[in-house]
Protein backbone atom coordinates (compact mmCIF):
# COMPACT_ATOMS: atom_id res chain seq x y z
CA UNK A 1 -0.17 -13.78 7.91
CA UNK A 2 1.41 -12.54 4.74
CA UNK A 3 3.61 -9.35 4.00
CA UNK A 4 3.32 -7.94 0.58
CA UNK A 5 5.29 -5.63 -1.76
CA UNK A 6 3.40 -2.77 -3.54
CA UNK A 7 5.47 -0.88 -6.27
CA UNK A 8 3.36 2.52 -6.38
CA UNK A 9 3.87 5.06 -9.10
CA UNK A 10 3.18 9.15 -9.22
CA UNK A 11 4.17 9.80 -5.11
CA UNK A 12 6.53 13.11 -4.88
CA UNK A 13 6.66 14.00 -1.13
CA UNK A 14 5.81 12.73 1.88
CA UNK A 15 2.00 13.45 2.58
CA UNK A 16 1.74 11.05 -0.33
CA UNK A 17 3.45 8.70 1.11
CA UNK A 18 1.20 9.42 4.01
CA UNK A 19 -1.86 9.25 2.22
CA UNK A 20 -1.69 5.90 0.89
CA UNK A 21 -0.15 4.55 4.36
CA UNK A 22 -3.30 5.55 5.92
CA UNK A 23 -5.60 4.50 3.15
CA UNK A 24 -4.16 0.96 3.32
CA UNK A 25 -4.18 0.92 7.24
CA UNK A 26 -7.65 1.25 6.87
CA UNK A 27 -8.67 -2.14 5.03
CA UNK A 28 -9.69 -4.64 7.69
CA UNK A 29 -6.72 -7.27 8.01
CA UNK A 30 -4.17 -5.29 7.57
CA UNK A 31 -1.70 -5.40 10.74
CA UNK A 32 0.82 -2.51 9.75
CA UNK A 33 1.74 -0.68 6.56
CA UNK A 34 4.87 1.24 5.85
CA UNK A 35 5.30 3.22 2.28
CA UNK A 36 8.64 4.74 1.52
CA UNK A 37 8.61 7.92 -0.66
CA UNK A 38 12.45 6.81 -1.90
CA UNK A 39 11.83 3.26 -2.94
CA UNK A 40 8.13 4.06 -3.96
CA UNK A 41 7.49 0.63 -1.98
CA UNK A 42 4.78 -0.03 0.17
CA UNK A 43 5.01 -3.01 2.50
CA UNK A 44 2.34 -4.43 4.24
CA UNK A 45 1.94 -7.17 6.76
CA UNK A 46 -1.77 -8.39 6.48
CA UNK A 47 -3.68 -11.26 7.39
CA UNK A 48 -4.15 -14.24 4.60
CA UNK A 49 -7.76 -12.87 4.29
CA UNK A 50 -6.83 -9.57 2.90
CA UNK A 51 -6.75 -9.45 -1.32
CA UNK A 52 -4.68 -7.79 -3.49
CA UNK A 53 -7.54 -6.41 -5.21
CA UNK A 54 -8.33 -4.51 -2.12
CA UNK A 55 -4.79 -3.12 -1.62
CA UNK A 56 -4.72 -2.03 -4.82
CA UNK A 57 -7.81 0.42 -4.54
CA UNK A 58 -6.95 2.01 -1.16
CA UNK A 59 -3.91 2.97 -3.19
CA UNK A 60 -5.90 4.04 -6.39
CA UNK A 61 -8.32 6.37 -4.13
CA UNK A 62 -5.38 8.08 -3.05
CA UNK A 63 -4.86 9.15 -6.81
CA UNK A 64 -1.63 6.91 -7.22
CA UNK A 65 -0.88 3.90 -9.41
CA UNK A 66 0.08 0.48 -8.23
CA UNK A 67 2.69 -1.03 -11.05
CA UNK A 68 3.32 -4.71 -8.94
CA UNK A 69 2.52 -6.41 -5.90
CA UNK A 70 5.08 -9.00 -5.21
CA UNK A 71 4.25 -11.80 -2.19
């Protein structure tokens, strides 16, 4: 299990925030997800499995742009 840091760029209100909560949610691995409009943070607890490349494009197809994923 690992829990990642996503710094994500271009969210303004909460649906987006929303949005890219349920986008990641819905990569296989992933355990929970929250993303906080104020921080523009996303942290996720996922299995070891799960790659960055794939966080990175749930967020993408949500329109948004991820600027650094920390472990």
């Amino acid at each position: 299990m690992k829990k990642v840091k996503i710094l994500i760029q271009g969210m303004h209100c909460a649906s987006c925030a929303s949005n890219v909560e349920k986008s990641i949610g819905k990569i296989p691995g992933v355990v929970s997800c929250s993303v906080s409009l104020m921080t523009h943070k996303g942290i996720i607890e996922a299995e070891d499995s799960v790659k960055d490349a794939e966080l990175k494009k749930a967020v993408e197809r949500t329109g948004y742009k991820v600027v650094s994923i920390e472990h």
